[in-house]
N, C-alpha and C. Protein backbone atom coordinates (compact mmCIF):
# COMPACT_ATOMS: atom_id res chain seq x y z
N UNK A 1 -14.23 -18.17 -14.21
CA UNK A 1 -12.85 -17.82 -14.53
C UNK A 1 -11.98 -17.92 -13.28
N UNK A 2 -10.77 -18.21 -13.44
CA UNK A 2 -9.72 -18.18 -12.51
C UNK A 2 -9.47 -17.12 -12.09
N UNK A 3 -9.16 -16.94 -10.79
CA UNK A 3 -8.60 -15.46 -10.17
C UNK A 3 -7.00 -15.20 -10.24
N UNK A 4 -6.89 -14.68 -10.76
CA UNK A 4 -5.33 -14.10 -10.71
C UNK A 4 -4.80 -13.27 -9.08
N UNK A 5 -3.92 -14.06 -8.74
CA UNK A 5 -3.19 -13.74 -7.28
C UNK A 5 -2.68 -12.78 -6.93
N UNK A 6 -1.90 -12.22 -8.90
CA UNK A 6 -1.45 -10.95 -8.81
C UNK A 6 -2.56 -9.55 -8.42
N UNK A 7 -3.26 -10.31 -8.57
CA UNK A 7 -4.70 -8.66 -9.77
C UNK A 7 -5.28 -8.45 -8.03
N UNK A 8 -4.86 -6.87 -7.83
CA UNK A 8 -5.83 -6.39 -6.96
C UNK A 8 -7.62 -5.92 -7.09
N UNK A 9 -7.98 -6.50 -8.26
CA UNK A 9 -9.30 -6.82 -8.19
C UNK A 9 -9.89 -8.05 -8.02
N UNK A 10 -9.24 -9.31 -8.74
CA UNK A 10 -9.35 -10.55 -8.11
C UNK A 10 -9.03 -11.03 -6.62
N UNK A 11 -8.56 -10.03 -5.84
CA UNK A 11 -7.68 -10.56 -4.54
C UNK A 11 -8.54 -9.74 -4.21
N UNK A 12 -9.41 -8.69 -4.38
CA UNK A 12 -9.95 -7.50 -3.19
C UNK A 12 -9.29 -7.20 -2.17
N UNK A 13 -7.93 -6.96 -2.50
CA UNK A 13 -7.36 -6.52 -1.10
C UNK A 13 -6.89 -4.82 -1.15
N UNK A 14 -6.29 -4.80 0.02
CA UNK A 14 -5.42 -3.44 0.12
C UNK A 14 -5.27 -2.19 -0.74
N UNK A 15 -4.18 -2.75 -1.57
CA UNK A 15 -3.95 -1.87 -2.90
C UNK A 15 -5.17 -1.25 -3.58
N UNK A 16 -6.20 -2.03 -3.86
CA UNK A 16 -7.37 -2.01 -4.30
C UNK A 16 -7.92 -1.02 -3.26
N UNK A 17 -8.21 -1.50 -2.24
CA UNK A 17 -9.15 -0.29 -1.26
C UNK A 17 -8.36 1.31 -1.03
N UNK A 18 -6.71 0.89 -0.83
CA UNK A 18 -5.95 2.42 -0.89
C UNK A 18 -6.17 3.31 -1.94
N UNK A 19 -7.03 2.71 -2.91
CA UNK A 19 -6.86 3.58 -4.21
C UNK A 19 -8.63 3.93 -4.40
N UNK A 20 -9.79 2.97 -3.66
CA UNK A 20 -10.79 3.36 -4.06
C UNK A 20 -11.77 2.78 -3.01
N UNK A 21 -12.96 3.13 -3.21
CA UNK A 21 -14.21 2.92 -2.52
C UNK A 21 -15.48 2.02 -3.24
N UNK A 22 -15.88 0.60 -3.17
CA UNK A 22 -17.16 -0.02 -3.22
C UNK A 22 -18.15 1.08 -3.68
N UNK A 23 -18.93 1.26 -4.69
CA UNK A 23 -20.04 1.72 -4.84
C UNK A 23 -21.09 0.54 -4.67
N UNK A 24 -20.93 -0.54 -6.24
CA UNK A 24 -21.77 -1.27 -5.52
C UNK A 24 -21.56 -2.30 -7.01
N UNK A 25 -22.74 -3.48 -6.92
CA UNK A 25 -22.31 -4.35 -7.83
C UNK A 25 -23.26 -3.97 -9.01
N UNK A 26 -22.87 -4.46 -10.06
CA UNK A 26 -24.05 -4.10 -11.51
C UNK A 26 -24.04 -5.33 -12.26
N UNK A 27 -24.46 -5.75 -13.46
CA UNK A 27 -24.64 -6.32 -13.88
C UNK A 27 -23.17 -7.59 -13.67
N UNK A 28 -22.42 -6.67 -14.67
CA UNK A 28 -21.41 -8.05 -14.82
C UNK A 28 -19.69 -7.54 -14.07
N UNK A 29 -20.30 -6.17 -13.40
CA UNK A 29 -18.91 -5.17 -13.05
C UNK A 29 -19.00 -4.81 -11.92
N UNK A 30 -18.00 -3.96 -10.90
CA UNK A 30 -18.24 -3.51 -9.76
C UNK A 30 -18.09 -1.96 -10.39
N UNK A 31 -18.56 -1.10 -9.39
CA UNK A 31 -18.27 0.19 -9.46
C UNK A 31 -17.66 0.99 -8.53
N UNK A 32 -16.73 1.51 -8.48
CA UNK A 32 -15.69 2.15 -7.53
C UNK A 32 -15.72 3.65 -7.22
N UNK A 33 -15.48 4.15 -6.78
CA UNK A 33 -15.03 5.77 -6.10
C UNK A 33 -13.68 5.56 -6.72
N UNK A 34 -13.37 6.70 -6.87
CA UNK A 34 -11.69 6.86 -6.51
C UNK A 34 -11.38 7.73 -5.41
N UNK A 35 -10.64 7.39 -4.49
CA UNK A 35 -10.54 7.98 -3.56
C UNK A 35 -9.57 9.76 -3.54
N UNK A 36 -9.22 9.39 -4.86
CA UNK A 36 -8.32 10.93 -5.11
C UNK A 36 -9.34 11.94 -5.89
N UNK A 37 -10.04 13.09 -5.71
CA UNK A 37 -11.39 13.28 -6.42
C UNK A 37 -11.03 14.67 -6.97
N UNK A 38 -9.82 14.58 -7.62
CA UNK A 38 -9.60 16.16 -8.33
C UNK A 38 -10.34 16.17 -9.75
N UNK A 39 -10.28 15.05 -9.93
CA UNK A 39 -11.91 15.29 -11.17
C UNK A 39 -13.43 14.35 -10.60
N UNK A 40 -14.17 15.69 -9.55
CA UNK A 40 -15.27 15.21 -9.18
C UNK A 40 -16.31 14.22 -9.66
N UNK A 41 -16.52 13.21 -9.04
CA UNK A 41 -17.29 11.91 -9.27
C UNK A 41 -16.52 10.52 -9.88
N UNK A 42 -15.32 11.12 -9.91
CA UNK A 42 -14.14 9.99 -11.13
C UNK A 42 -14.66 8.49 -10.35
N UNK A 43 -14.99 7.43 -11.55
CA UNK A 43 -15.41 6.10 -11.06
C UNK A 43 -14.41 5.46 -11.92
N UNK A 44 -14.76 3.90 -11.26
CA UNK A 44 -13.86 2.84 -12.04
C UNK A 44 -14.93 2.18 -11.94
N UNK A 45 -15.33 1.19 -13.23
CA UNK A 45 -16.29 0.32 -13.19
C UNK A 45 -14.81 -1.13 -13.95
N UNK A 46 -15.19 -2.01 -13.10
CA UNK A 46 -14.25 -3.08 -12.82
C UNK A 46 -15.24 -4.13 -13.79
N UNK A 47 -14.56 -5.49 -14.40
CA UNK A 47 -15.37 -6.54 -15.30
C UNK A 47 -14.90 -7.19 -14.07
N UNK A 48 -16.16 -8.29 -13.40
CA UNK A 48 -16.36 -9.33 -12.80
C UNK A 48 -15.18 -10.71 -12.84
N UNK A 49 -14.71 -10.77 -13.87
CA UNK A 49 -13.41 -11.77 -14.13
C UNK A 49 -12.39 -11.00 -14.67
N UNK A 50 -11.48 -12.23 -14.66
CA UNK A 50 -10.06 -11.57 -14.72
C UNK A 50 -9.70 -11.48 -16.57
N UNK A 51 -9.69 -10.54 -16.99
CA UNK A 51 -10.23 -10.58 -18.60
C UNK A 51 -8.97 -9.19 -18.99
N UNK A 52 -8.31 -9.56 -19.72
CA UNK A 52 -7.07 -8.28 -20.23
C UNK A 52 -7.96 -7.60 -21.20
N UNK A 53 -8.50 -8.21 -22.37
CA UNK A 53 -8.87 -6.81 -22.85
C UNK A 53 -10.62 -7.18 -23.39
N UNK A 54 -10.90 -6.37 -24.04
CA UNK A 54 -12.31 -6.14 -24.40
C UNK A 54 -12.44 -7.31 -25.23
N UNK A 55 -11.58 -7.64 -26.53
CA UNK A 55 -12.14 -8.17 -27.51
C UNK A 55 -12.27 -10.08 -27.05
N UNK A 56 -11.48 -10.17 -25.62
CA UNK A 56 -11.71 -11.46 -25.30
C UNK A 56 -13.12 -11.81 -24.59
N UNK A 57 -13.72 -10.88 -25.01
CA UNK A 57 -15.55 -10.88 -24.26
C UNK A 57 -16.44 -11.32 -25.69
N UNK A 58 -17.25 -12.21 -25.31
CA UNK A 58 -18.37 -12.22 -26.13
C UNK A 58 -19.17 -11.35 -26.68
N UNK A 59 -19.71 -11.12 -27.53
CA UNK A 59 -20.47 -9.86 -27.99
C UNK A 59 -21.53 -9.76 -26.58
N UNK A 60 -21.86 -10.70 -25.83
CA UNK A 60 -23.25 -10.51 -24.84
C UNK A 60 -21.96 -9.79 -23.71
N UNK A 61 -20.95 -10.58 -23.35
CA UNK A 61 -20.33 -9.79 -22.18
C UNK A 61 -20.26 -8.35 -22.60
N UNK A 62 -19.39 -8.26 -24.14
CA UNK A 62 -19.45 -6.91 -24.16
C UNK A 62 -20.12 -5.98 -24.46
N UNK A 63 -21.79 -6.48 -24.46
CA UNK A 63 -22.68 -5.54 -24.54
C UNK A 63 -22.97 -5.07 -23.11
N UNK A 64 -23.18 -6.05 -22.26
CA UNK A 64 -23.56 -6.09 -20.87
C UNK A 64 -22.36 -4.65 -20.37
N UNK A 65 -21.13 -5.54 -20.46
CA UNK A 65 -19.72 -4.26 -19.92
C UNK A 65 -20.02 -2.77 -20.26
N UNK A 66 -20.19 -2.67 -21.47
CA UNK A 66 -20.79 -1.49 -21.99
C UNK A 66 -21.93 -1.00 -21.20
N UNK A 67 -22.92 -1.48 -21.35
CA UNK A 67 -24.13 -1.33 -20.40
C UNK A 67 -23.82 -0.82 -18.72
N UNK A 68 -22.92 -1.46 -18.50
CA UNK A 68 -22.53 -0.92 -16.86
C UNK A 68 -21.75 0.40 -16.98
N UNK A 69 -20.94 0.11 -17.80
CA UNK A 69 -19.71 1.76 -17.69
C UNK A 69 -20.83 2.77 -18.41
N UNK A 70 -21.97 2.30 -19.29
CA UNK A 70 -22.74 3.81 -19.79
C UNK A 70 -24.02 4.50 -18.60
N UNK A 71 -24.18 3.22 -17.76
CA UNK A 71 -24.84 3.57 -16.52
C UNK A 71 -24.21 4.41 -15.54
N UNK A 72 -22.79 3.85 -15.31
CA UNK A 72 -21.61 4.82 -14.45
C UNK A 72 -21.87 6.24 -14.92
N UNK A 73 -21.49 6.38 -15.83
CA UNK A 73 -21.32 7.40 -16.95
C UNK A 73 -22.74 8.31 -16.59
N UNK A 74 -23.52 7.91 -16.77
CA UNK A 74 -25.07 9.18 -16.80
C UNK A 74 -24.82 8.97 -15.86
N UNK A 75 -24.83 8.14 -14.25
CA UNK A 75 -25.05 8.40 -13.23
C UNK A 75 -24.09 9.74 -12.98
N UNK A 76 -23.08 9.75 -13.02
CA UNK A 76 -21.70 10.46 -12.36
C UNK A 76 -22.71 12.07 -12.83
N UNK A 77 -23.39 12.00 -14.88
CA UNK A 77 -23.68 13.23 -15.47
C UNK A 77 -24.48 13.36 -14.82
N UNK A 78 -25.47 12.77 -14.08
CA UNK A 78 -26.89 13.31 -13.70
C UNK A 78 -26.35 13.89 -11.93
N UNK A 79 -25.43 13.01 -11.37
CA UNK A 79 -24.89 13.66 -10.09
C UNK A 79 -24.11 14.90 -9.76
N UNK A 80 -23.51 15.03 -10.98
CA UNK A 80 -22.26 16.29 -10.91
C UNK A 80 -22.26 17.18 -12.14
N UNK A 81 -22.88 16.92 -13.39
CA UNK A 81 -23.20 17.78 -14.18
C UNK A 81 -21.54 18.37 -14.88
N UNK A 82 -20.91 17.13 -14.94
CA UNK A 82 -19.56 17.74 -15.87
C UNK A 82 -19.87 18.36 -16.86
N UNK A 83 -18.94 18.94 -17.65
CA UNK A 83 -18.96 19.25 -19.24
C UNK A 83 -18.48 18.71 -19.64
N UNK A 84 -17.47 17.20 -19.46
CA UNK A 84 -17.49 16.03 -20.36
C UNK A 84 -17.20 14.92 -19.59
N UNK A 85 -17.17 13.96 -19.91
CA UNK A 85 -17.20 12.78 -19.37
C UNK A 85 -16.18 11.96 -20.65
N UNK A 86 -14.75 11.88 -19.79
CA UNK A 86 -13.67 10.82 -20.44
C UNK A 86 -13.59 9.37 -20.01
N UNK A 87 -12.97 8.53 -20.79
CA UNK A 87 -13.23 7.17 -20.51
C UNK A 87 -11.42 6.52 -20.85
N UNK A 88 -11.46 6.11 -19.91
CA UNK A 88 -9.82 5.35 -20.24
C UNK A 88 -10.25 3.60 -19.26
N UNK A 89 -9.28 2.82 -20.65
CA UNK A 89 -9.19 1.65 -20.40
C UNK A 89 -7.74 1.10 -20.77
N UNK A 90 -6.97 1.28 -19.90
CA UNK A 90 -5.59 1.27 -19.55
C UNK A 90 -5.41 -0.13 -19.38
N UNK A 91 -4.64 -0.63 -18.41
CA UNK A 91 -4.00 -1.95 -17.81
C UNK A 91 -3.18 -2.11 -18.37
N UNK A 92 -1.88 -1.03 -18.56
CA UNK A 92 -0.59 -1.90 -18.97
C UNK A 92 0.29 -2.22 -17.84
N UNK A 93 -0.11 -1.89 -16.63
CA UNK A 93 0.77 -3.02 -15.37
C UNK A 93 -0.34 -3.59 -14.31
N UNK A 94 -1.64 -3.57 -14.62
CA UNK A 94 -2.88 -4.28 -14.50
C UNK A 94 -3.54 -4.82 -15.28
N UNK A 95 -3.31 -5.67 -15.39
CA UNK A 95 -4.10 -6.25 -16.76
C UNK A 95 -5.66 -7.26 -16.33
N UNK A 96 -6.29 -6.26 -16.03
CA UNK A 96 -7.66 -6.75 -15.36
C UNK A 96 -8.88 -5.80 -15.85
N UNK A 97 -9.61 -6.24 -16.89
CA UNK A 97 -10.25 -5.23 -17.65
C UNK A 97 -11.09 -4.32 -16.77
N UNK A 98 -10.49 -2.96 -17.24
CA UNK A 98 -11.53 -1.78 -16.40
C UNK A 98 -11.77 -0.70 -17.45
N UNK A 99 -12.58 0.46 -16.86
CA UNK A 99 -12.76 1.55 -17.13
C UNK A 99 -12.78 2.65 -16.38
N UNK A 100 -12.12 3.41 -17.11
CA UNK A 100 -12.45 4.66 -15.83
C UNK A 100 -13.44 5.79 -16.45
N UNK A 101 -14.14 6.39 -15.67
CA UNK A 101 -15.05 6.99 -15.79
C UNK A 101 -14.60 8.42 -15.12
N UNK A 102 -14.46 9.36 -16.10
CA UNK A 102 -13.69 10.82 -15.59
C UNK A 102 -14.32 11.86 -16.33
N UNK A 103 -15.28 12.76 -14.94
CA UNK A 103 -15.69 13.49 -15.37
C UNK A 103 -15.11 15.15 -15.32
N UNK A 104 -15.12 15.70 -16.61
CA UNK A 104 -14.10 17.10 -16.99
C UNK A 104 -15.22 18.19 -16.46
N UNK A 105 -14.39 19.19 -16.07
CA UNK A 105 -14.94 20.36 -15.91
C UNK A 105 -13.90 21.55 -16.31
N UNK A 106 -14.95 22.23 -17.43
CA UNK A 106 -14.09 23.34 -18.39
C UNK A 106 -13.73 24.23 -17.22
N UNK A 107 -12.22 24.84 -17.54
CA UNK A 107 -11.98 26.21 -16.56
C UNK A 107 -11.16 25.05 -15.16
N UNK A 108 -11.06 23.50 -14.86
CA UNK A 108 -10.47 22.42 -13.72
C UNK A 108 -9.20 22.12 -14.62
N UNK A 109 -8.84 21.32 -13.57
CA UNK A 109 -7.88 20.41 -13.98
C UNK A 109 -7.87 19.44 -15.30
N UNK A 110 -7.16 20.01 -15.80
CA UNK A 110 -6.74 19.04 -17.88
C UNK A 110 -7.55 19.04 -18.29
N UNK A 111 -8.59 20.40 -18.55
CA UNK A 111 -9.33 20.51 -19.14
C UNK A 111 -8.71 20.59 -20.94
N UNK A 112 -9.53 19.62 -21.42
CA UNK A 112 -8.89 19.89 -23.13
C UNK A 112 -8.04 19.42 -23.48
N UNK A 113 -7.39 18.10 -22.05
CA UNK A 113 -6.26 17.36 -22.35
C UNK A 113 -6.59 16.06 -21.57
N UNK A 114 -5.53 14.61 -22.45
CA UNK A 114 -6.22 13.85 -21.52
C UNK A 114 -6.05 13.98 -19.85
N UNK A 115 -7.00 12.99 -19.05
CA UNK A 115 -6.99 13.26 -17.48
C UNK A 115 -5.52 12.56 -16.79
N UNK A 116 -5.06 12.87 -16.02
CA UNK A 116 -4.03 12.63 -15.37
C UNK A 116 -4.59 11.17 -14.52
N UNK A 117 -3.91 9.97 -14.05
CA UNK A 117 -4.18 9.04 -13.13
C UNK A 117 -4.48 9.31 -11.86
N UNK A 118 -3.34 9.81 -11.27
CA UNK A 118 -3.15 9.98 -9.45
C UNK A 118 -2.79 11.13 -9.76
N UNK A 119 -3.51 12.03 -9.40
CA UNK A 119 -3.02 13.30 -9.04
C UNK A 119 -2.73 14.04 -8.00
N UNK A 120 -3.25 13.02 -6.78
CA UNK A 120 -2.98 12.99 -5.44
C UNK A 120 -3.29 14.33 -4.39
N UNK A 121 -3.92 15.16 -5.34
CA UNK A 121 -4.12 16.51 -4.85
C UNK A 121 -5.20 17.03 -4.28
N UNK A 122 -6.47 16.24 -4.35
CA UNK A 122 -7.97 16.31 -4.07
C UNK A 122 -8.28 14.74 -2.75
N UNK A 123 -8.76 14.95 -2.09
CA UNK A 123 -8.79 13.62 -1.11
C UNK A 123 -10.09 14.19 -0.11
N UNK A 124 -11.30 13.35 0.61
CA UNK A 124 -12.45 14.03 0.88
C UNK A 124 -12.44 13.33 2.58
N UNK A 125 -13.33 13.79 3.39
CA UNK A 125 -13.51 13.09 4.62
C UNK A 125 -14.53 12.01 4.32
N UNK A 126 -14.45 11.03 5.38
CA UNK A 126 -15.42 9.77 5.30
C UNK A 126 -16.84 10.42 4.77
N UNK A 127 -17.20 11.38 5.31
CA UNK A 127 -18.68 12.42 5.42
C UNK A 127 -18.48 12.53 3.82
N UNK A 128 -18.19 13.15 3.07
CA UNK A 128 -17.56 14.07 1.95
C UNK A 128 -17.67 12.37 1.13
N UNK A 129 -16.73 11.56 1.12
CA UNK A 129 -17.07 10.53 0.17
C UNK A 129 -18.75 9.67 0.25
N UNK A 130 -18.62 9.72 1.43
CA UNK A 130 -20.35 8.82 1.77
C UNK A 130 -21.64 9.78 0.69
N UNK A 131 -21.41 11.01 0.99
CA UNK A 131 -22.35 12.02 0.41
C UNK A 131 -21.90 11.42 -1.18
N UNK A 132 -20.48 12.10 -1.48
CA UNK A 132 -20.43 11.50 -3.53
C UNK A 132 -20.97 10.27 -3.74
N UNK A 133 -20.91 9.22 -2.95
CA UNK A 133 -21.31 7.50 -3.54
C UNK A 133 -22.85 7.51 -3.28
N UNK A 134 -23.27 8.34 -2.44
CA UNK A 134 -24.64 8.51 -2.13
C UNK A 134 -25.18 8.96 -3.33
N UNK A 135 -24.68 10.02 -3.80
CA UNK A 135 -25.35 10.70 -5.03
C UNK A 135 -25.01 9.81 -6.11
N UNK A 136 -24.05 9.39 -6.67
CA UNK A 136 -24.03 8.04 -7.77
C UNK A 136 -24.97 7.58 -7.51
N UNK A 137 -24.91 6.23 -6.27
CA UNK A 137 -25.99 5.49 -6.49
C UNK A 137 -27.44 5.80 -6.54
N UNK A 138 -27.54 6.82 -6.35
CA UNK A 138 -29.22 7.71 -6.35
C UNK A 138 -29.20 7.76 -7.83
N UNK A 139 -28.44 7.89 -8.75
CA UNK A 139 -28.77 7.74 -10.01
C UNK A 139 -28.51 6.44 -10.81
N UNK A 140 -27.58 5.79 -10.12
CA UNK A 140 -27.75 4.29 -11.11
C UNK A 140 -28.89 3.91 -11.46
């Protein structure tokens, strides 16, 4: 597939890193940190091409896609032990298929409502993020 010039996931630049952290690669997706962590372990698992929405995937891509964001998903549960785990697949001024992976904790932040984007209020030291991506990938 073609890379789009606009899409800060096709370009891997800047924008992209100001907002998150490399976990690592998976099947057909990348997996991200978010660098704002007011809902502990919050990931983005990214699709490999530049793809707007789900239904333009083959049933094999979108079994595979699935397969990566449900791996995100237990990893984040088996690392941090939320009481729920939300999923948003947004891109209405990115249109580069993702998921986010947001894990709730009853009694935190929007608990019982959906999760907020940037909430800009939670942010960790180099030490502090290395340790969270450490513990993900110990469970992928």
């Amino acid at each position: 597939m073609e890379l789009n010039k606009d899409c800060m996931y096709c370009m891997e630049d800047e924008r992209r890193d100001d907002l998150m952290i490399e976990i690592g690669k998976l099947d057909v997706s990348t997996v991200f940190l978010f660098k704002e962590q007011t809902y502990a372990g919050r990931c983005n698992v990214v699709y490999k091409d530049h793809v707007k929405e789900l239904f333009e995937l083959d049933q094999d891509e979108l079994a595979a896609f699935m397969s990566d964001v449900k791996k995100v998903a237990a990893a984040v549960d088996k690392a941090f032990h939320p009481d729920k785990i939300n999923y948003g697949a947004y891109g209405d001024t990115l249109h580069h298929l993702h998921m986010h992976v947001v894990p709730k904790y009853e009694g935190k932040e929007n608990w019982g409502s959906t999760f907020e984007m940037n909430l800009g209020k939670t942010y960790l030291s180099d030490g502090e993020y290395d340790e969270v991506i450490n513990k993900i990938k110990e469970n992928l």
